[in-house]
C-alpha atoms as a PDB file:
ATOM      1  CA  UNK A   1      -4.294  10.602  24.816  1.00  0.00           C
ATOM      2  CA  UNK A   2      -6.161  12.434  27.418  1.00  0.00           C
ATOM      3  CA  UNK A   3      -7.986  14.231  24.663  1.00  0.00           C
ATOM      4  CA  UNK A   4      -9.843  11.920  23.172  1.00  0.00           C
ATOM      5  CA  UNK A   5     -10.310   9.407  26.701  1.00  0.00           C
ATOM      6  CA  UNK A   6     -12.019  12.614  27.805  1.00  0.00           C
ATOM      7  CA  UNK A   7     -14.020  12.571  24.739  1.00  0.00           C
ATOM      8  CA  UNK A   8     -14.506   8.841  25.643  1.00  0.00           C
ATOM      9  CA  UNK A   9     -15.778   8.897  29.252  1.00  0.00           C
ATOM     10  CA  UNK A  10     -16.639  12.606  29.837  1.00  0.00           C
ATOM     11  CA  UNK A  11     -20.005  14.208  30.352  1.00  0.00           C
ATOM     12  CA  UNK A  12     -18.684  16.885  29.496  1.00  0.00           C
ATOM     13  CA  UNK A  13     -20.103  18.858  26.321  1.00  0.00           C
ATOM     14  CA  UNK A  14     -17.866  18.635  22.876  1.00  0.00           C
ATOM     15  CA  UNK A  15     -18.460  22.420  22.600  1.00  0.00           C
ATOM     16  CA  UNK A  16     -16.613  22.510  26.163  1.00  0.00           C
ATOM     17  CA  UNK A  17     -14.292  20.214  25.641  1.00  0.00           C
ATOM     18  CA  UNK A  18     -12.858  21.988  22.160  1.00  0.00           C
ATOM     19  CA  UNK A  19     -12.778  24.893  23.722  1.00  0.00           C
ATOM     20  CA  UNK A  20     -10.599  23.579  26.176  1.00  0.00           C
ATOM     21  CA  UNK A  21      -8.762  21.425  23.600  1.00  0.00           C
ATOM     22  CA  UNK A  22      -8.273  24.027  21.032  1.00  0.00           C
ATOM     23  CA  UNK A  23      -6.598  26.429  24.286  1.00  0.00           C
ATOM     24  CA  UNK A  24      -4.004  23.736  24.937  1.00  0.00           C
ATOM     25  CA  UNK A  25      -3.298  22.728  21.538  1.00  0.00           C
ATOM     26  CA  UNK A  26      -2.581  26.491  20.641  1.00  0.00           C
ATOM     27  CA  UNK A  27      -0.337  26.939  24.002  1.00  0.00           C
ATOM     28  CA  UNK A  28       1.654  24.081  23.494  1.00  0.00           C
ATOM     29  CA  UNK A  29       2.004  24.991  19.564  1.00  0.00           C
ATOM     30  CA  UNK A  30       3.162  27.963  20.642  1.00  0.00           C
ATOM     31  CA  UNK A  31       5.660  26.443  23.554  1.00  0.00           C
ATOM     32  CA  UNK A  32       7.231  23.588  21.003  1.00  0.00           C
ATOM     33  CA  UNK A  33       8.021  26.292  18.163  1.00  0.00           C
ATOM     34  CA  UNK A  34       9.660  28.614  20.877  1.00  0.00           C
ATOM     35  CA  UNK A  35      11.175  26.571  22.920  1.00  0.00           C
ATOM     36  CA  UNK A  36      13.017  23.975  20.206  1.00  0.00           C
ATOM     37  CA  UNK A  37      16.585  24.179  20.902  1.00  0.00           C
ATOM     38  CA  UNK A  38      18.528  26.805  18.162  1.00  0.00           C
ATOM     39  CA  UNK A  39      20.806  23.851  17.295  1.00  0.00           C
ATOM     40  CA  UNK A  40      17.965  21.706  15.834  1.00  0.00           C
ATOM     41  CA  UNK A  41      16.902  24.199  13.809  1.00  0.00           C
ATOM     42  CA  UNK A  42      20.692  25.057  12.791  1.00  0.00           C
ATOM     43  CA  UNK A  43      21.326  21.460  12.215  1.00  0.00           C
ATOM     44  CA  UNK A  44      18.438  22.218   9.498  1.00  0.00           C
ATOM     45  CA  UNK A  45      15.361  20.550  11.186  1.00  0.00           C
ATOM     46  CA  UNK A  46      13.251  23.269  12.466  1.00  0.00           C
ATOM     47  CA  UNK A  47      11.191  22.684   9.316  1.00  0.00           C
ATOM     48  CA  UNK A  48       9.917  19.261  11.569  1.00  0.00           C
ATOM     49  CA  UNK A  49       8.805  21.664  14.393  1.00  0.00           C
ATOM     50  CA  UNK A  50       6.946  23.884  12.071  1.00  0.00           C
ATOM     51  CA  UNK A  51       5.066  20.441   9.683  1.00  0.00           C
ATOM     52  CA  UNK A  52       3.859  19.426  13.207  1.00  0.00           C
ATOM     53  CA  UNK A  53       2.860  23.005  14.441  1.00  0.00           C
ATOM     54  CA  UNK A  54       0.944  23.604  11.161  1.00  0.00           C
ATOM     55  CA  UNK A  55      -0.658  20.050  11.278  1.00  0.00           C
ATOM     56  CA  UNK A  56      -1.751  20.532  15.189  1.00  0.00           C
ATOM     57  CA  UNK A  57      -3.403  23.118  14.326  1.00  0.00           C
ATOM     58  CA  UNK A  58      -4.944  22.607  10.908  1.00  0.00           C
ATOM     59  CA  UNK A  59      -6.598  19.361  12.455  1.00  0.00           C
ATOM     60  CA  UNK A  60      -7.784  21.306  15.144  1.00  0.00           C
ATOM     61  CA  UNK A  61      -9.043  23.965  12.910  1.00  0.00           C
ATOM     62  CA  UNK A  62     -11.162  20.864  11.776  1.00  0.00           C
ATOM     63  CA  UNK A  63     -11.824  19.759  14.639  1.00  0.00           C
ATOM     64  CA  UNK A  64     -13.270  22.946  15.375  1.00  0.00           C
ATOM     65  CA  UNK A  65     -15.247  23.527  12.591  1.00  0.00           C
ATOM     66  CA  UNK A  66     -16.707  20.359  12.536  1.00  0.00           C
ATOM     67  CA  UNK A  67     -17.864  20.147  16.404  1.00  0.00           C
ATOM     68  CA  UNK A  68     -19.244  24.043  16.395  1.00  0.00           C
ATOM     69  CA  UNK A  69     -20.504  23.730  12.875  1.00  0.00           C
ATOM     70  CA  UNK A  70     -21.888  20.393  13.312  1.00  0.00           C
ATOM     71  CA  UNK A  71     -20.271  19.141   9.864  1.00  0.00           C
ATOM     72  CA  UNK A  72     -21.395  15.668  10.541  1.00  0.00           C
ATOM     73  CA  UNK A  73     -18.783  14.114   8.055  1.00  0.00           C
ATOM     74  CA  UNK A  74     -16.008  15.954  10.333  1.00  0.00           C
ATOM     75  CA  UNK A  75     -17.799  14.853  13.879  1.00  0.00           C
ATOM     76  CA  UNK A  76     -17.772  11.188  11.908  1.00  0.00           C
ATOM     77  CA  UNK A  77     -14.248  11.273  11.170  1.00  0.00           C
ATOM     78  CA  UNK A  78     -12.606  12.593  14.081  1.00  0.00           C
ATOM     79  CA  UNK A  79     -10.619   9.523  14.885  1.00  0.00           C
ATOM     80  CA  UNK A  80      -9.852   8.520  11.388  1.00  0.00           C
ATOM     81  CA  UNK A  81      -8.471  12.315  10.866  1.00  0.00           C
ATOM     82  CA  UNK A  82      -6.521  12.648  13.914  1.00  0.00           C
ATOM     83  CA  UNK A  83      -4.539   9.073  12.855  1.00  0.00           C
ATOM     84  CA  UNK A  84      -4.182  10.477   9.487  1.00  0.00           C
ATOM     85  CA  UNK A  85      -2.721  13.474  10.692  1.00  0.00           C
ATOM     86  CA  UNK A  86      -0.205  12.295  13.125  1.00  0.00           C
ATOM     87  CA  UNK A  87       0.700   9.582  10.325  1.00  0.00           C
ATOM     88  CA  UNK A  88       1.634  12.210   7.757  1.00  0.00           C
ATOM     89  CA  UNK A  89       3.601  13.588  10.680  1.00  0.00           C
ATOM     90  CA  UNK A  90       5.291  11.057  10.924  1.00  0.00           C
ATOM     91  CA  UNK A  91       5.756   9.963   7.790  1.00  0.00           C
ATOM     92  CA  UNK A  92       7.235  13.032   6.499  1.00  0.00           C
ATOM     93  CA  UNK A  93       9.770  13.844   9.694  1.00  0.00           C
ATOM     94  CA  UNK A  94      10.802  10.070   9.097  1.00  0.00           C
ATOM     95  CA  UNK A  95      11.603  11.154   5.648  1.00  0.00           C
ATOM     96  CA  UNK A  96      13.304  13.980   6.775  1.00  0.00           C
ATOM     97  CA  UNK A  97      15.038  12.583   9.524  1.00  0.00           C
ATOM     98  CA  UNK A  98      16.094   9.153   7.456  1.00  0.00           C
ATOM     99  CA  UNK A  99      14.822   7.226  10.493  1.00  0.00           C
ATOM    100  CA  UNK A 100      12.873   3.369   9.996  1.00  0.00           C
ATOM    101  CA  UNK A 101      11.427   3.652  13.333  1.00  0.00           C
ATOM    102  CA  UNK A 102       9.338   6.943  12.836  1.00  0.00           C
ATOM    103  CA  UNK A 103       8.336   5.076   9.154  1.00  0.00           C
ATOM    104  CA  UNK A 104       7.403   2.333  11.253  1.00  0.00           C
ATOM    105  CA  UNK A 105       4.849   4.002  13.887  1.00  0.00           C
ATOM    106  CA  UNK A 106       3.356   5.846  10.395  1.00  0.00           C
ATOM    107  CA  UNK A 107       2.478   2.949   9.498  1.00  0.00           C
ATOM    108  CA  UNK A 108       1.031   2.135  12.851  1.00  0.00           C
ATOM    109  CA  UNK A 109      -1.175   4.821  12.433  1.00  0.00           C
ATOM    110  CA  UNK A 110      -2.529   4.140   9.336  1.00  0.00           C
ATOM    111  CA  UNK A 111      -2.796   0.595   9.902  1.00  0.00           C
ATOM    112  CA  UNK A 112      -4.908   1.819  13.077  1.00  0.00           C
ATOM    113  CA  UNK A 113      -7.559   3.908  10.421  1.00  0.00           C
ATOM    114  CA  UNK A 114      -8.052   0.601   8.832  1.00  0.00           C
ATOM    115  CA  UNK A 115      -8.968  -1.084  12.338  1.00  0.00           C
ATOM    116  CA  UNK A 116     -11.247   1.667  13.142  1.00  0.00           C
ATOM    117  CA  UNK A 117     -14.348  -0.511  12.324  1.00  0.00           C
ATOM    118  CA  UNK A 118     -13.882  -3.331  14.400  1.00  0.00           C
ATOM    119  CA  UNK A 119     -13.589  -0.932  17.518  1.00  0.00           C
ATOM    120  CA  UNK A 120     -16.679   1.059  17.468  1.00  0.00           C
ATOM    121  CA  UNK A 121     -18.005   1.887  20.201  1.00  0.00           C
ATOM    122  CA  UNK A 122     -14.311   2.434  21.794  1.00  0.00           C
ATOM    123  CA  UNK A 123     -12.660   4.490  19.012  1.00  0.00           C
ATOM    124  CA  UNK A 124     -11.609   7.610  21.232  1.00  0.00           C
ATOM    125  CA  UNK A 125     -10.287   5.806  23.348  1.00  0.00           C
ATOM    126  CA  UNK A 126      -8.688   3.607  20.727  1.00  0.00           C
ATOM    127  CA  UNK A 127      -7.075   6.720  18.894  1.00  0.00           C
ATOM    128  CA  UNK A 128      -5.996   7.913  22.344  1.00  0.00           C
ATOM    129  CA  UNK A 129      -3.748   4.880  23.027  1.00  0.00           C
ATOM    130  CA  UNK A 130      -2.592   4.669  19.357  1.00  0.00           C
ATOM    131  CA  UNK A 131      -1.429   8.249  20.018  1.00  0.00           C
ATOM    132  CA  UNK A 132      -0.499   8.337  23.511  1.00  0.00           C
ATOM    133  CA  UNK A 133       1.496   5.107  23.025  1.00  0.00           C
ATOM    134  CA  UNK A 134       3.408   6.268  20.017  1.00  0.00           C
ATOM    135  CA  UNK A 135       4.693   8.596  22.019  1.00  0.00           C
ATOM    136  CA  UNK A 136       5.733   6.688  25.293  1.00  0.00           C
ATOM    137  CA  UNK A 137       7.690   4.015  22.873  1.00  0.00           C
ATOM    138  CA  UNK A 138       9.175   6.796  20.606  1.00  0.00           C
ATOM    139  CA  UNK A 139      10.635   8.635  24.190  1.00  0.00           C
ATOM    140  CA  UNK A 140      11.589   5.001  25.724  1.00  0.00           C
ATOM    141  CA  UNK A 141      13.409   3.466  23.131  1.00  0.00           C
ATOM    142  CA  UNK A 142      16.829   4.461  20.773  1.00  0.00           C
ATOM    143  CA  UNK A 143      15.628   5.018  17.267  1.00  0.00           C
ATOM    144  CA  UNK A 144      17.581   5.424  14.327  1.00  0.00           C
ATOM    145  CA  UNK A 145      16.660   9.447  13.437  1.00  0.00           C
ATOM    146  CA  UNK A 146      19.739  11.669  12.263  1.00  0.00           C
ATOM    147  CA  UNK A 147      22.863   9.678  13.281  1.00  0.00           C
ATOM    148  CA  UNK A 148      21.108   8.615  16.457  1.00  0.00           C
ATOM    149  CA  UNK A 149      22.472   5.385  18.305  1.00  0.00           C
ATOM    150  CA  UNK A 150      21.155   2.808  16.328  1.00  0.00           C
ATOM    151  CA  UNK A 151      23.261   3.906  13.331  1.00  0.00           C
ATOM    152  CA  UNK A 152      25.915   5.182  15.210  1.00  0.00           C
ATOM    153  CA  UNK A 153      26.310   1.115  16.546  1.00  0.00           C
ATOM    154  CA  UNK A 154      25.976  -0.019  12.592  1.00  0.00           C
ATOM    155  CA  UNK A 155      28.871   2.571  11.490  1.00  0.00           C
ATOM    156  CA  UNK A 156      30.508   1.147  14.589  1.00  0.00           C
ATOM    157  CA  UNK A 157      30.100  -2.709  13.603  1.00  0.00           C
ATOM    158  CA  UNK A 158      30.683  -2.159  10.088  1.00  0.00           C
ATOM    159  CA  UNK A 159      34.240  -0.604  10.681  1.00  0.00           C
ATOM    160  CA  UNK A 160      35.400  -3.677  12.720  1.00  0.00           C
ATOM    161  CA  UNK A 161      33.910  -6.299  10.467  1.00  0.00           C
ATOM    162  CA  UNK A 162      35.480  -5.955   6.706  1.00  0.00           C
END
């Protein structure tokens, strides 16, 4: 979210600001694939943390290449990509994970490409609260991922009511 309110409201240079960008996307690529617990992985979903490593930083490889290359169909697209990206994250750990909820804030995300036009002049910011929001619901609520609560309270209910 930050990211792209910076790219927003900031002064700032886009050559700065992906240097700057590209640093802390690499360090905390680096952080989430060592620092993921050994059970998730053992439990056969370190695969997850390694889709989302790879698509971090293939998008800001992009990113990159279109802001210090000045590929103009990149620098146009920035918002558009970033939403795509995070949706196929989603998408496929949702998949993986057999959870509704993370199929449901995909879809948020690609629903958000499609509204893209009608927000203009405020896109950053708009991808930065699509983003930065997905997050704060997905870490606020129970969602139904792996055996999580919601389905534990179905398997529950369903055992009491023939």
């Amino acid at each position: 979210m930050i990211i792209f309110t910076t790219a927003q409201f900031s002064p700032i240079s886009w050559t700065t600001q992906a240097v700057w960008w590209t640093i802390v996307s690499l360090v905390g690529a680096i952080a989430t694939h060592y620092l993921t617990p050994a059970w998730f992985r053992k439990q056969g979903f370190g695969w997850v943390i390694d889709l989302w490593v790879g698509l971090m930083l293939g998008g800001t490889l992009i990113s990159d290449l279109g802001i210090f290359g000045g590929w103009g169909l990149v620098l146009t697209n920035l918002c558009p990509l970033w939403l795509g990206i995070s949706g196929i994250g989603y998408l496929q750990t949702a998949w993986g994970m057999r959870s509704r909820t993370l199929i449901l804030i995909a879809g948020l995300h690609f629903a958000a490409i499609a509204a893209l036009p009608w927000v203009m002049g405020w896109q950053f910011l708009f991808t930065g609260l699509i983003l930065g929001l997905s997050g704060v619901i997905l870490a606020e609520f129970q969602w139904d991922a792996f055996g999580g609560p919601c389905v534990n309270q179905f398997k529950a209910s369903s055992k009491t009511h023939p």
